[in-house]
PDB file of N, CA and C in Angstrom:
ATOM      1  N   UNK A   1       0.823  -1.163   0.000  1.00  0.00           N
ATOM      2  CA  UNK A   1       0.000   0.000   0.000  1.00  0.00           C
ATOM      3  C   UNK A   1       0.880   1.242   0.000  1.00  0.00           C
ATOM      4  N   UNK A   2       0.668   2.226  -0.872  1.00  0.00           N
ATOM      5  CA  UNK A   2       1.227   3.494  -1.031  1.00  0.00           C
ATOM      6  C   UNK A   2       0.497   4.797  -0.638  1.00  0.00           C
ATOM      7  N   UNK A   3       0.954   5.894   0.002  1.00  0.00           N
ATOM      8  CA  UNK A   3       0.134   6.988   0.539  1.00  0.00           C
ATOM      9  C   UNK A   3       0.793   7.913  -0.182  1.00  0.00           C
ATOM     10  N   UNK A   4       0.474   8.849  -0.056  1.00  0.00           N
ATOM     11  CA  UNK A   4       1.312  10.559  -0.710  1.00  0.00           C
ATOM     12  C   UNK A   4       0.790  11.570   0.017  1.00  0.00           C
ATOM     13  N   UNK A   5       2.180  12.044   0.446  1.00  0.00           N
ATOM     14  CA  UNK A   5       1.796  13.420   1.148  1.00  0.00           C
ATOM     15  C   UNK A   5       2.404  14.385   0.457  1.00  0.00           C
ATOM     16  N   UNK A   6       2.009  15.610   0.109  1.00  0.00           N
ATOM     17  CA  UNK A   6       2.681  16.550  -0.615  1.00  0.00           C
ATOM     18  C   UNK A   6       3.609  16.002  -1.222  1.00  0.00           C
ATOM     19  N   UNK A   7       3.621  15.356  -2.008  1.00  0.00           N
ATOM     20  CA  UNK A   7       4.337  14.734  -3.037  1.00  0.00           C
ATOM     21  C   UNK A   7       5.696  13.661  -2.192  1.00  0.00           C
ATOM     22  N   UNK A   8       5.573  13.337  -1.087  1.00  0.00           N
ATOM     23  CA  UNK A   8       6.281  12.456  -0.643  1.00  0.00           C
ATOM     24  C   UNK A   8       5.761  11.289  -0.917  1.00  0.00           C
ATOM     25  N   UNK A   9       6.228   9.654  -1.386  1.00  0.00           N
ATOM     26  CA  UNK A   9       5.460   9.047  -1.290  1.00  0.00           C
ATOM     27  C   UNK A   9       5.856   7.944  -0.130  1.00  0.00           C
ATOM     28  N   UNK A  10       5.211   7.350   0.562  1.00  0.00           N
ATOM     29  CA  UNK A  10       5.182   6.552   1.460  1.00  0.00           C
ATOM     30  C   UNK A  10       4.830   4.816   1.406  1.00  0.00           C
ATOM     31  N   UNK A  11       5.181   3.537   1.839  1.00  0.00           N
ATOM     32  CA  UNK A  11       5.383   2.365   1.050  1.00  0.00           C
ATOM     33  C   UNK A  11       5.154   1.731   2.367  1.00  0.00           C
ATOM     34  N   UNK A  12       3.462   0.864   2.742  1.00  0.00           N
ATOM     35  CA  UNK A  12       3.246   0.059   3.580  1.00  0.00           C
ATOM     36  C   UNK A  12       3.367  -0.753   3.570  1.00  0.00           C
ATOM     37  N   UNK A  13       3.772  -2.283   4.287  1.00  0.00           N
ATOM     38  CA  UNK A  13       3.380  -3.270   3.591  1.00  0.00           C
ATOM     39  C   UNK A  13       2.212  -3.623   4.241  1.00  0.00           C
ATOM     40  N   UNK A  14       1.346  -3.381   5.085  1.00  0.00           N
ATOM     41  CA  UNK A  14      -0.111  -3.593   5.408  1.00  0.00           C
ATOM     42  C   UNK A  14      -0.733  -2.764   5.761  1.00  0.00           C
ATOM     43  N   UNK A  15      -2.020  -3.163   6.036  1.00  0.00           N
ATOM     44  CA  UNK A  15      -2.649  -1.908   6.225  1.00  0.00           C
ATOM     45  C   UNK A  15      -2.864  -1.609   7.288  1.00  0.00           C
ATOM     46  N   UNK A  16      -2.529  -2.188   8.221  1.00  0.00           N
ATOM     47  CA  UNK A  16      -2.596  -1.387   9.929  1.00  0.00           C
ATOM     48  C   UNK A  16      -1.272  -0.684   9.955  1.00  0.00           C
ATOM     49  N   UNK A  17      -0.092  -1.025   9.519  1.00  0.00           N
ATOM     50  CA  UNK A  17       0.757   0.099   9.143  1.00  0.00           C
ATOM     51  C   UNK A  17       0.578   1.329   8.237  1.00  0.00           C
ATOM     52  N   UNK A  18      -0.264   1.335   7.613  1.00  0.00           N
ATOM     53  CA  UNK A  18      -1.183   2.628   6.672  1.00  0.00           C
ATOM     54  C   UNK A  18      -2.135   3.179   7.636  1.00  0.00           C
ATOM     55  N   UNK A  19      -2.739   2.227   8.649  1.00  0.00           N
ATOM     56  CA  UNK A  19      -3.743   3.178   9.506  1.00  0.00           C
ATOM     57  C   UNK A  19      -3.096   4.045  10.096  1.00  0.00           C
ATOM     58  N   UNK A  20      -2.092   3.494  11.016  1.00  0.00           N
ATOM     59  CA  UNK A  20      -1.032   3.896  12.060  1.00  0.00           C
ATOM     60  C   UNK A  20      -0.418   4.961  11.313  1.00  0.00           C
ATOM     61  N   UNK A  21       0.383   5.352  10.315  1.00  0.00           N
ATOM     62  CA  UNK A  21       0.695   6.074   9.714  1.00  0.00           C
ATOM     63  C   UNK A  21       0.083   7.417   9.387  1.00  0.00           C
ATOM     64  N   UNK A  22      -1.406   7.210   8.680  1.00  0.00           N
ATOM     65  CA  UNK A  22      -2.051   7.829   8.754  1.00  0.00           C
ATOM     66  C   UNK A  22      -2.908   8.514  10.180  1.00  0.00           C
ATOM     67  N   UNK A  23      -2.828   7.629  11.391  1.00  0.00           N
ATOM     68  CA  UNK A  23      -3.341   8.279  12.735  1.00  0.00           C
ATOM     69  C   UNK A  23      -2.297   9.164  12.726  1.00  0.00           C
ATOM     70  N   UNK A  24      -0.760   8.732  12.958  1.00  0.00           N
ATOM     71  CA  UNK A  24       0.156   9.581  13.263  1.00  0.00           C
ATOM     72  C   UNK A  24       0.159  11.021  12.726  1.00  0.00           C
ATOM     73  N   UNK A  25      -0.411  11.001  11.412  1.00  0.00           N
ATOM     74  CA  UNK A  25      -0.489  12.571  10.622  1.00  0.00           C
ATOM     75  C   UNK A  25      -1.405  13.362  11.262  1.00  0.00           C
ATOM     76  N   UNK A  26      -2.705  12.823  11.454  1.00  0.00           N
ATOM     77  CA  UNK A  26      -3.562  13.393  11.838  1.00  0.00           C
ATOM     78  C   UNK A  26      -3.400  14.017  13.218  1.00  0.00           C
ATOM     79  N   UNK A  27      -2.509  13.250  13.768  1.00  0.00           N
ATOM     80  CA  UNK A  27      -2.249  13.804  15.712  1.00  0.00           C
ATOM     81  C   UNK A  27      -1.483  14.647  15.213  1.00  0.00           C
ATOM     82  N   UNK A  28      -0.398  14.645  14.304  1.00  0.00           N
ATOM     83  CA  UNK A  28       0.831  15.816  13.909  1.00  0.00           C
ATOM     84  C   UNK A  28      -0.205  16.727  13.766  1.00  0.00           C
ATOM     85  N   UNK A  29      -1.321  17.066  12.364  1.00  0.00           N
ATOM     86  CA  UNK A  29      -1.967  17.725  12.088  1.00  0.00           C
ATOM     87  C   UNK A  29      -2.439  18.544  13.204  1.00  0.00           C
ATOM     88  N   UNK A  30      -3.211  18.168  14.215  1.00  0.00           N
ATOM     89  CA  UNK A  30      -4.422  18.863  14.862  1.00  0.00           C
ATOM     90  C   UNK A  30      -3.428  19.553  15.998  1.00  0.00           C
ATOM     91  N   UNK A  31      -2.204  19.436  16.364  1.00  0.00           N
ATOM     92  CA  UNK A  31      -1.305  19.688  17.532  1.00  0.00           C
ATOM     93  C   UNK A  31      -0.076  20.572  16.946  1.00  0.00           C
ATOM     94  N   UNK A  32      -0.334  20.938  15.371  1.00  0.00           N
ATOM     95  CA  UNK A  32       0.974  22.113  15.039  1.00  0.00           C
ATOM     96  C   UNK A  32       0.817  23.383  15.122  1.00  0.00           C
ATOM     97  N   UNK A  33       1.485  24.169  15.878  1.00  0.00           N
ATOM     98  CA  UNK A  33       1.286  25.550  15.962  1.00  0.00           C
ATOM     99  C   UNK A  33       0.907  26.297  14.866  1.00  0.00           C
ATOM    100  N   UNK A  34      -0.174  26.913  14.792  1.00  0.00           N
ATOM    101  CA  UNK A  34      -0.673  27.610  13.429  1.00  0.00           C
ATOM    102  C   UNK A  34      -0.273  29.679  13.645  1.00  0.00           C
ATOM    103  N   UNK A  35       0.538  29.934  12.810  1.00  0.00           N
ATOM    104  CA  UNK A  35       0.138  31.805  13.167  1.00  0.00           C
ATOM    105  C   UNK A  35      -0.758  32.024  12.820  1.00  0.00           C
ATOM    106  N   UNK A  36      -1.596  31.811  11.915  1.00  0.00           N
ATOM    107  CA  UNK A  36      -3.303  32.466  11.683  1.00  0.00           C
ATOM    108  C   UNK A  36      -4.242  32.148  12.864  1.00  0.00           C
ATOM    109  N   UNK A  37      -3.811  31.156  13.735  1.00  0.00           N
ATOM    110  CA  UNK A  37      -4.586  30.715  14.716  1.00  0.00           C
ATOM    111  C   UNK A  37      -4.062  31.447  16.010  1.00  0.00           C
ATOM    112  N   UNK A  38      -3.004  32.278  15.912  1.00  0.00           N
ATOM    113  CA  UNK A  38      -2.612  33.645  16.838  1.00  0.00           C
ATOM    114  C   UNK A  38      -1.853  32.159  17.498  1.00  0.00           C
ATOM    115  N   UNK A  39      -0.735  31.865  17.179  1.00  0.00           N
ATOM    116  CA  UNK A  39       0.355  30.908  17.793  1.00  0.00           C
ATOM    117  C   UNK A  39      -0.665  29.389  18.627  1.00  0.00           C
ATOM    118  N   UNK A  40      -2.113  29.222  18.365  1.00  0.00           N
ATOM    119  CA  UNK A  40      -2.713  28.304  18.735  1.00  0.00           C
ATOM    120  C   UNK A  40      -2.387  26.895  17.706  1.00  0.00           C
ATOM    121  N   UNK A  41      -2.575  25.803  18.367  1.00  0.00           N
ATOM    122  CA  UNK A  41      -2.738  24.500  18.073  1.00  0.00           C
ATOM    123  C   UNK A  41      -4.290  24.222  17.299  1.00  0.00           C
ATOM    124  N   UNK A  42      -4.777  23.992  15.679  1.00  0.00           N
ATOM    125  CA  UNK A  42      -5.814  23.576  15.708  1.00  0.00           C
ATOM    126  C   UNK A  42      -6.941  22.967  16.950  1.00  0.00           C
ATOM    127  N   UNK A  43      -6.388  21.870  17.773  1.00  0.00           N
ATOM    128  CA  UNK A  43      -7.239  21.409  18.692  1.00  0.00           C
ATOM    129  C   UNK A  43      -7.236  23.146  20.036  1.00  0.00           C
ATOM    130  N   UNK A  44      -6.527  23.392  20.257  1.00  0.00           N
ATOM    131  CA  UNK A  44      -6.704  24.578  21.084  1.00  0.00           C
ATOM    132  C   UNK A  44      -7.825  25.803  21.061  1.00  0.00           C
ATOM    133  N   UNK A  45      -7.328  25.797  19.742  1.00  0.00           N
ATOM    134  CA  UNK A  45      -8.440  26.889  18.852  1.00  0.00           C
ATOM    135  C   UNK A  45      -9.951  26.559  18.936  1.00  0.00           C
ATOM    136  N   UNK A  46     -10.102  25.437  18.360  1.00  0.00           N
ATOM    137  CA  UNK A  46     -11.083  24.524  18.559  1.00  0.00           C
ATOM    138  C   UNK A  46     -12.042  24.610  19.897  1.00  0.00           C
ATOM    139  N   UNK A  47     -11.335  24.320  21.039  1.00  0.00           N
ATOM    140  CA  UNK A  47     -11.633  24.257  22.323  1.00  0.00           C
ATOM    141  C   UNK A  47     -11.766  25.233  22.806  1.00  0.00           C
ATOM    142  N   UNK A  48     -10.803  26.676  22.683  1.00  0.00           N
ATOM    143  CA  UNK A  48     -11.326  27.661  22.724  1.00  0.00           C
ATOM    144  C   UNK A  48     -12.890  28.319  22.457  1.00  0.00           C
ATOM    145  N   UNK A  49     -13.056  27.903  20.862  1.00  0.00           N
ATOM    146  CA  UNK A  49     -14.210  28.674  20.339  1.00  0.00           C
ATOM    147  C   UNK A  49     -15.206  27.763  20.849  1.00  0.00           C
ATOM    148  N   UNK A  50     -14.917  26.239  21.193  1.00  0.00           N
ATOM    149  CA  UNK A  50     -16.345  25.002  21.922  1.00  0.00           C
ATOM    150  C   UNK A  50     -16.720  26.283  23.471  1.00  0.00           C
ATOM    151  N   UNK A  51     -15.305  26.537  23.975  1.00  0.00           N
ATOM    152  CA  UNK A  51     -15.583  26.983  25.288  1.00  0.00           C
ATOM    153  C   UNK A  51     -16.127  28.174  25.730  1.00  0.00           C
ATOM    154  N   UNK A  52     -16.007  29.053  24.542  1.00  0.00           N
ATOM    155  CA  UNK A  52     -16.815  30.384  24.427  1.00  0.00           C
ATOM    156  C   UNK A  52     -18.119  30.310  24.027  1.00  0.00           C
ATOM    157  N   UNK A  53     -18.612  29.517  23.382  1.00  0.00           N
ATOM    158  CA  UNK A  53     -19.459  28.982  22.968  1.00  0.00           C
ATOM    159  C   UNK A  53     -20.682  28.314  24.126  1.00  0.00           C
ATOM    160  N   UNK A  54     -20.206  27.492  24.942  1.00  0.00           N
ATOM    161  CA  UNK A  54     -20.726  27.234  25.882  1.00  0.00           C
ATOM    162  C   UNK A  54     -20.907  27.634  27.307  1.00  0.00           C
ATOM    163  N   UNK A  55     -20.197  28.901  27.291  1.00  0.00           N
ATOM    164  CA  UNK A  55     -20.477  29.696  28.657  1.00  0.00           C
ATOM    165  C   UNK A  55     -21.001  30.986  28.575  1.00  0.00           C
TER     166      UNK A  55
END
């Protein structure tokens, strides 16, 4: 099994190593410091606007 990320390509040989791989991006994803997000973490931001939201 093969993935591509921005033109990297990536070479599984199963697919719970493709899940795993792919979980791993997604935790990278939601936990990288963004500047449009004023130095916040997607999930931060997130929780922020849930928490304003609910009080």
């Amino acid at each position: 099994m093969v993935h591509t990320d921005q033109g990297i390509h990536y070479q599984h040989s199963s697919w719970s190593e493709l899940i795993a791989s792919v979980d791993d991006y997604i935790v990278w994803y939601n936990n990288r410091l963004q500047q449009r997000l004023k130095g916040l973490t997607p999930m931060q931001y997130r929780n922020q606007t849930l928490d304003a939201l609910i009080a």
